[in-house]
N, C-alpha and C. Protein backbone atom coordinates (compact mmCIF):
# COMPACT_ATOMS: atom_id res chain seq x y z
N UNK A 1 -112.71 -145.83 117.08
CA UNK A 1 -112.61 -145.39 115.71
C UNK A 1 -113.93 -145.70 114.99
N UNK A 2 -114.35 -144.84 114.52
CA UNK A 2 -115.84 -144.78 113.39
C UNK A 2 -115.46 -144.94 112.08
N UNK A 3 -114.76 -146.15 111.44
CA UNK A 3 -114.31 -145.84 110.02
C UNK A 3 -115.56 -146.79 109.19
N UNK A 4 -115.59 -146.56 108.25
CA UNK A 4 -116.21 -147.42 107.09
C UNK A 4 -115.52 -148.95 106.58
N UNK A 5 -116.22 -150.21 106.91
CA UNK A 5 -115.49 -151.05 106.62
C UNK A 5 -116.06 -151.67 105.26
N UNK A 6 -114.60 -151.98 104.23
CA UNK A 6 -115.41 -152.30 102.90
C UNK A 6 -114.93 -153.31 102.51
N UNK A 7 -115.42 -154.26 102.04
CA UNK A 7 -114.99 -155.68 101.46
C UNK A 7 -114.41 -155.58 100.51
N UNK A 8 -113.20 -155.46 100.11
CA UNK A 8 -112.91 -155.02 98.54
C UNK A 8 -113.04 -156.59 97.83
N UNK A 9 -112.81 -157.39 98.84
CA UNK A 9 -112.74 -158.86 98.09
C UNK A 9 -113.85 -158.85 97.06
N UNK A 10 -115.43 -158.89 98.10
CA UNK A 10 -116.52 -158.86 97.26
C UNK A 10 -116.49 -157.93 96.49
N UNK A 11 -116.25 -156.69 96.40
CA UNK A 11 -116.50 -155.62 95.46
C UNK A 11 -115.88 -156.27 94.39
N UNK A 12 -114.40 -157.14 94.31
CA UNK A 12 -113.80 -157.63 93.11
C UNK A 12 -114.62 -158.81 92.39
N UNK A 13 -115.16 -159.56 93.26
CA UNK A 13 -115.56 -160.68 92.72
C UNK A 13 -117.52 -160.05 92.21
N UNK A 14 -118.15 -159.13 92.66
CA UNK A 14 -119.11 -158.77 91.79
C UNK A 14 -118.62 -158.24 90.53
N UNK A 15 -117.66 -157.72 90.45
CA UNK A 15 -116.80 -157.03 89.26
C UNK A 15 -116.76 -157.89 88.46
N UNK A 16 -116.18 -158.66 88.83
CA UNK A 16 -116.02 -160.26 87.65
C UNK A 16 -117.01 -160.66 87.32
N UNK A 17 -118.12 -161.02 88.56
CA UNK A 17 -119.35 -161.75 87.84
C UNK A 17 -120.17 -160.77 86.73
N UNK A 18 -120.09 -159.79 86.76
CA UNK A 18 -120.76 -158.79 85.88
C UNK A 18 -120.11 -158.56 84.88
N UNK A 19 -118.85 -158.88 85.07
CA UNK A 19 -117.77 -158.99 84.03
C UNK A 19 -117.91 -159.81 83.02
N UNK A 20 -118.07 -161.17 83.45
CA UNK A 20 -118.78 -162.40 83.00
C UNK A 20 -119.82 -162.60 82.10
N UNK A 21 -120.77 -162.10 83.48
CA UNK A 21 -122.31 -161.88 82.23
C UNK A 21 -121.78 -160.82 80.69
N UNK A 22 -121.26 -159.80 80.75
CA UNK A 22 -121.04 -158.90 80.34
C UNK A 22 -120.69 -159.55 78.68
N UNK A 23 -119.20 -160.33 79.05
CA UNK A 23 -118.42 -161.11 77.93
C UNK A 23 -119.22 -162.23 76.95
N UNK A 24 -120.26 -162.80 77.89
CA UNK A 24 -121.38 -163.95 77.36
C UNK A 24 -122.85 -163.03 76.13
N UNK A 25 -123.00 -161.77 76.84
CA UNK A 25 -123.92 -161.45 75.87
C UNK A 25 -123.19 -160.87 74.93
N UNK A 26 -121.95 -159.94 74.86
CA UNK A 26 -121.23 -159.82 73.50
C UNK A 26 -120.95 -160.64 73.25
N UNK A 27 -120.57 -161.83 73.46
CA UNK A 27 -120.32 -162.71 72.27
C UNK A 27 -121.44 -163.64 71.83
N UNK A 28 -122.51 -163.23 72.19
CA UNK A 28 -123.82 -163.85 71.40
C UNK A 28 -124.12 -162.99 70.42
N UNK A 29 -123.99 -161.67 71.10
CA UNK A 29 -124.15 -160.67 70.04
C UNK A 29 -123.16 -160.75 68.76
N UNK A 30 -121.99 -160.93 69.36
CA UNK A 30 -121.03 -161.37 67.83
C UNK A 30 -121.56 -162.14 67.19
N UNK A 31 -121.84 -163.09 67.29
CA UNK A 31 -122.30 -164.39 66.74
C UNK A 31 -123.42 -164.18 65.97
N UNK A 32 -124.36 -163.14 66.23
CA UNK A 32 -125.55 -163.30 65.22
C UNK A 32 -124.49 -162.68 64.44
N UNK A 33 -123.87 -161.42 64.66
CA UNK A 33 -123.24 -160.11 64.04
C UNK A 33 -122.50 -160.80 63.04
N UNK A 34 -121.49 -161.83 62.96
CA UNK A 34 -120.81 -162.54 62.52
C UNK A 34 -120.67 -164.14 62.76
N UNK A 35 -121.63 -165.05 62.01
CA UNK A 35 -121.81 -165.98 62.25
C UNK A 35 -120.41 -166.78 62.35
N UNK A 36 -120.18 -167.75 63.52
CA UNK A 36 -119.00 -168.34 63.36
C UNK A 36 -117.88 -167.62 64.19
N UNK A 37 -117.59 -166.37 64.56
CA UNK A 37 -116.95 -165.85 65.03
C UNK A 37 -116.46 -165.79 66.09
N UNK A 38 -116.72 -166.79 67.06
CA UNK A 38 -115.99 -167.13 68.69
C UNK A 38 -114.90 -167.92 67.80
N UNK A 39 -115.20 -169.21 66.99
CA UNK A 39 -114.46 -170.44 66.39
C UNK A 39 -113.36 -169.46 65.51
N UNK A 40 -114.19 -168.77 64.45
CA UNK A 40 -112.89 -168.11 63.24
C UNK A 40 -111.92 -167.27 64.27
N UNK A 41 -112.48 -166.62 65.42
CA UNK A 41 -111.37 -165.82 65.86
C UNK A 41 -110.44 -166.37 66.95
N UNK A 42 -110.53 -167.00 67.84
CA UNK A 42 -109.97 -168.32 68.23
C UNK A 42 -108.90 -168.98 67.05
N UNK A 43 -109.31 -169.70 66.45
CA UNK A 43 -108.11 -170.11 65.12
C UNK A 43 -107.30 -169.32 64.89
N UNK A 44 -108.07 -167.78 64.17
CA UNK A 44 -106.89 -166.67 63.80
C UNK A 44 -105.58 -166.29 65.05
N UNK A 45 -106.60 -166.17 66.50
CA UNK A 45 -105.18 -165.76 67.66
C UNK A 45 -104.52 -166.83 67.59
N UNK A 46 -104.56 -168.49 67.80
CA UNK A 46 -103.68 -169.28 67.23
C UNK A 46 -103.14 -169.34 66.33
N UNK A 47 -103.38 -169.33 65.31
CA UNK A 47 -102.21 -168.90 64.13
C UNK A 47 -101.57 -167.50 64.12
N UNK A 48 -101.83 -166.83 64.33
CA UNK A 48 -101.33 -165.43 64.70
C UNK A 48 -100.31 -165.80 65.80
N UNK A 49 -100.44 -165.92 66.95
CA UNK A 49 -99.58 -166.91 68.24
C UNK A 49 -98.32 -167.32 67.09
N UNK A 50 -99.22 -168.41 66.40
CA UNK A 50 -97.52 -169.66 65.98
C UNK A 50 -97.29 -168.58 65.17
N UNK A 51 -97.47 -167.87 64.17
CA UNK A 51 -96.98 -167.01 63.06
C UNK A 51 -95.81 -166.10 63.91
N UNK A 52 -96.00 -165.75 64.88
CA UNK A 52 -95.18 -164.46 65.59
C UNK A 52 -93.85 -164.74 66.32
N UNK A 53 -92.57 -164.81 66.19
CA UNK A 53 -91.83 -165.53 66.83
C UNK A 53 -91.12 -164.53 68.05
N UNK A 54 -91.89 -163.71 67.89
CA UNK A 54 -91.55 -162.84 69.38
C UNK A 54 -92.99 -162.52 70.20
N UNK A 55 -93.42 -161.69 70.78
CA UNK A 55 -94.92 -161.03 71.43
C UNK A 55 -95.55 -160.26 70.38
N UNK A 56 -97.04 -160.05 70.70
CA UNK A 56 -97.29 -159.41 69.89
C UNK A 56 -98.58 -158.75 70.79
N UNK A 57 -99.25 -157.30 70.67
CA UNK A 57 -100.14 -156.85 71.18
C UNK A 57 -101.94 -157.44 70.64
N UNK A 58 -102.65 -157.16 71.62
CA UNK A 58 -103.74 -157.65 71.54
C UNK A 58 -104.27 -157.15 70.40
N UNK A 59 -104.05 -155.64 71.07
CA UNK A 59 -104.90 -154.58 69.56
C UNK A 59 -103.99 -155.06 68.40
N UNK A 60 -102.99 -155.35 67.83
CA UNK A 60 -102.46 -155.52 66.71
C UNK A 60 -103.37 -157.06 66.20
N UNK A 61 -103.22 -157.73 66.76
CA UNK A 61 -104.02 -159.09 66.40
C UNK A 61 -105.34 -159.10 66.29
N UNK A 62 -106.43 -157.82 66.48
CA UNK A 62 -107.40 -157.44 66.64
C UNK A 62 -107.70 -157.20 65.20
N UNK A 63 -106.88 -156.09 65.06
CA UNK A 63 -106.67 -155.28 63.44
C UNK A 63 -106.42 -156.51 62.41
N UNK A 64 -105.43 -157.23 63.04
CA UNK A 64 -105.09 -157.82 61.53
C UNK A 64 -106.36 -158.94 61.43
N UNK A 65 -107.30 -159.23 62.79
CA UNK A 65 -108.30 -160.23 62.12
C UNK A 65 -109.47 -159.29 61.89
N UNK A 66 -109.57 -158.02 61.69
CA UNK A 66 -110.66 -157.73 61.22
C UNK A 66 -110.05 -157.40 59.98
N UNK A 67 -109.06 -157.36 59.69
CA UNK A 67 -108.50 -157.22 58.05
C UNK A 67 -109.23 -158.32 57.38
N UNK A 68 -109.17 -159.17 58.06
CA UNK A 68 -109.40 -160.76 57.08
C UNK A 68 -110.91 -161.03 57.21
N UNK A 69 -111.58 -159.81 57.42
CA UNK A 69 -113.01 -160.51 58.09
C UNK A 69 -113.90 -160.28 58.96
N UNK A 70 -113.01 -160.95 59.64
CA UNK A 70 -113.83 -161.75 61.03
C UNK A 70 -113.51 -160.59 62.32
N UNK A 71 -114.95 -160.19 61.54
CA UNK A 71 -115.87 -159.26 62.81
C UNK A 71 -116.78 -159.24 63.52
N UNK A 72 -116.38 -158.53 65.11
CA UNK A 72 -117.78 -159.01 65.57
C UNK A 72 -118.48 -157.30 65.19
N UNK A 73 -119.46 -157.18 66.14
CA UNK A 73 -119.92 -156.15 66.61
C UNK A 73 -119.57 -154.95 66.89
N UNK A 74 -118.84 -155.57 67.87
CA UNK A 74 -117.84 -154.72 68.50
C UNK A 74 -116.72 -155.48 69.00
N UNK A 75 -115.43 -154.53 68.55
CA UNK A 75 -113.98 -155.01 69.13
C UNK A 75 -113.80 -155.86 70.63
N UNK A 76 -114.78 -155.21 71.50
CA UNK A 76 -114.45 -155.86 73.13
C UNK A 76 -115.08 -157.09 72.76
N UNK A 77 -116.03 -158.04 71.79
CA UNK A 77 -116.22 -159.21 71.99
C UNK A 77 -115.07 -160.21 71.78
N UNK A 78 -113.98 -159.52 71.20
CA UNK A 78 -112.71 -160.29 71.45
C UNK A 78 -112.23 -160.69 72.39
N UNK A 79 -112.18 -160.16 73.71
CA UNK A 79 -111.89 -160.25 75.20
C UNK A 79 -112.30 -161.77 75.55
N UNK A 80 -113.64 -161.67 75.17
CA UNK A 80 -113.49 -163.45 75.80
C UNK A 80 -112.90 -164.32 74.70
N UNK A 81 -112.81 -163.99 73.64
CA UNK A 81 -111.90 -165.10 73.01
C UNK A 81 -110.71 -165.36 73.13
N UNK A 82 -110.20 -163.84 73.50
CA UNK A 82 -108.30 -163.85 74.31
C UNK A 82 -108.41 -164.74 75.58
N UNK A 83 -109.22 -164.99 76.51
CA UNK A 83 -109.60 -165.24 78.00
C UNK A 83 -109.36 -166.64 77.30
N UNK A 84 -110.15 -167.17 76.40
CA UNK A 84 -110.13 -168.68 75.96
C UNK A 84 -108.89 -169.11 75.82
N UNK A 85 -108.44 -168.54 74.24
CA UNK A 85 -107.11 -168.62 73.96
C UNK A 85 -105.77 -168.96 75.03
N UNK A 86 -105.71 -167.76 76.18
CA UNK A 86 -105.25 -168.27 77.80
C UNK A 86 -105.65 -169.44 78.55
N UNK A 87 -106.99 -170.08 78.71
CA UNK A 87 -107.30 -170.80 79.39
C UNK A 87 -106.48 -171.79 78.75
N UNK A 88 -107.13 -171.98 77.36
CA UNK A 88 -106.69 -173.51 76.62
C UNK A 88 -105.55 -173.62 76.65
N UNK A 89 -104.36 -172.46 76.72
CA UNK A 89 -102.91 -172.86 76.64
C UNK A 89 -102.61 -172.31 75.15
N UNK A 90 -102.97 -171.31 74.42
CA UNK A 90 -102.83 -171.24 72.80
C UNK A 90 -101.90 -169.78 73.28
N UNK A 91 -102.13 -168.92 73.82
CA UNK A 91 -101.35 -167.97 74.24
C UNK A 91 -101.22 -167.69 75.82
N UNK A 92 -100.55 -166.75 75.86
CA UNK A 92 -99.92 -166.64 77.24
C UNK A 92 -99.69 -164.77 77.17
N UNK A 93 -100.06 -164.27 78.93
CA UNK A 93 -99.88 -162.70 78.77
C UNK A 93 -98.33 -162.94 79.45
N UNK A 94 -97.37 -161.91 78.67
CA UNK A 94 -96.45 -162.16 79.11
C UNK A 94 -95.30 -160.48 79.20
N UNK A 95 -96.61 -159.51 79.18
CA UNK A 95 -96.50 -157.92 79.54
C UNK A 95 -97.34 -157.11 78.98
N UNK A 96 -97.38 -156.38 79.22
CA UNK A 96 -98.64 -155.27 79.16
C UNK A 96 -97.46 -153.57 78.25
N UNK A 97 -98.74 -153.44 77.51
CA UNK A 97 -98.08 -152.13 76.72
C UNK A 97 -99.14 -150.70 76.71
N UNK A 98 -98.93 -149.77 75.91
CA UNK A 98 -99.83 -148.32 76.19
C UNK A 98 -101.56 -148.99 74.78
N UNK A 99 -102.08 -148.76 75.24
CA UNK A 99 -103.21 -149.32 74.48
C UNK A 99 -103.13 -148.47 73.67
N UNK A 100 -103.17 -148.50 71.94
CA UNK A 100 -103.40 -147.83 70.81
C UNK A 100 -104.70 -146.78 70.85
N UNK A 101 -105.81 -147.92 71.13
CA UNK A 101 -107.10 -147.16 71.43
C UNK A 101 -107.73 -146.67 72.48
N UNK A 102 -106.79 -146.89 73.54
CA UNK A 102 -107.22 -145.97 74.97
C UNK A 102 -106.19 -144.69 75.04
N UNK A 103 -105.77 -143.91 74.06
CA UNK A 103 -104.79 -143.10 74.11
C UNK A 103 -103.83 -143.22 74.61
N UNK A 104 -103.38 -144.66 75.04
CA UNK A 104 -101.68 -144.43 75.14
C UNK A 104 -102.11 -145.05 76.87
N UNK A 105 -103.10 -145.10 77.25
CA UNK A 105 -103.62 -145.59 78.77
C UNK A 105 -102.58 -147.32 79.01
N UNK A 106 -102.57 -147.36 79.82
CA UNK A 106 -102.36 -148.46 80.25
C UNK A 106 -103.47 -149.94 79.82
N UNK A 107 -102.98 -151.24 80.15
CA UNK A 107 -103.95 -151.92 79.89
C UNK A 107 -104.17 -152.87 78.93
N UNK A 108 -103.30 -152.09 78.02
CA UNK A 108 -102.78 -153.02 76.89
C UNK A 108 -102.15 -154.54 77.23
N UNK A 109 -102.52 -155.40 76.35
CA UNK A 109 -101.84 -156.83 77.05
C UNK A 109 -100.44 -157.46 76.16
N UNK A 110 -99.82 -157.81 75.96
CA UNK A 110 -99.08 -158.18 75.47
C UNK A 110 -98.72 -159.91 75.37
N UNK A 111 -99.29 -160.51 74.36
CA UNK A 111 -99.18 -161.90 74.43
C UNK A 111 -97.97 -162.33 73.96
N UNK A 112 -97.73 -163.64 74.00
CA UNK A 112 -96.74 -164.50 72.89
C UNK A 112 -97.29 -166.06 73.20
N UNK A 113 -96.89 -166.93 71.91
CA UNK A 113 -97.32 -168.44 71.83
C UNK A 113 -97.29 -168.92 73.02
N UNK A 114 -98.24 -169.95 73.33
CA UNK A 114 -98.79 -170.45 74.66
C UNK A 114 -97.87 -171.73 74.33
N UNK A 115 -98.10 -172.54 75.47
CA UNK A 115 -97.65 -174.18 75.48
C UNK A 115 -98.75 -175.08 74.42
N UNK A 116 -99.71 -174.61 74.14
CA UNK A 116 -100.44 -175.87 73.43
C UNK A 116 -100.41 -175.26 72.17
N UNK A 117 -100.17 -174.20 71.82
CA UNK A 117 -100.28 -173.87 70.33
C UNK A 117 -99.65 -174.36 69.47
C-alpha cells in the first residue's frame, strides 16, 4: 500500500502552539487598546459567573462587558481571558450553543460558575 502517512497529533499540537502565540499578541494588543483589560475583564466573567444562577453564553458575557466598557480591540482577545477564567476555577464549559456571530455555526461555548468563584 502507497498511502500518505500524517501525524494528526503534531498537526494538533502546532495548531495550539500558534494558537498560543496568537492569544499572547491580542492580548497585548488589548492592553495598549484598553489599558487594564486582561484584569477588568477577568473580574467582569467572575462576577458575571456568580451573578448568573443558571449558564450563560460566551458571546452574551462578551456584549454585556463591552456595554460597561471594557474593550479590547477586538472581541477574540477575550478568548484568553475565558481560557484563564477555566484554568483558575472561576468558570467552567459545561455545553456548547449556535454562535450569535458565526451565523448560527457551531462553537459557541456555554459556561456556568466554576468551583473557585
Amino acid at each position: 500500500m502507497n498511502q500518505l502517512a500524517i501525524d494528526f497529533n503534531a498537526r494538533v499540537d502546532v495548531a495550539r502552539d500558534l494558537g498560543s502565540i496568537a492569544a499572547v499578541r491580542c492580548r497585548s494588543k488589548a492592553e495598549e487598546f484598553c489599558p487594564g483589560f486582561s484584569e477588568r475583564a477577568l473580574n467582569f466573567i467572575a462576577d458575571y459567573a456568580r451573578s448568573n444562577k443558571s449558564s450563560f453564553s460566551g458571546e452574551n458575557c462578551t456584549f454585556a462587558m463591552k456595554a460597561v466598557g471594557i474593550r479590547a480591540h477586538d472581541d477574540r482577545a477575550t478568548g484568553a481571558i475565558y481560557a484563564k477564567a477555566i484554568r483558575l476555577g472561576l468558570i467552567k464549559v459545561v455545553g456548547y450553543v449556535p454562535r450569535v456571530r458565526g451565523h448560527g455555526t457551531a462553537g459557541g461555548r456555554l459556561y456556568a460558575r466554576g468551583e473557585a468563584a
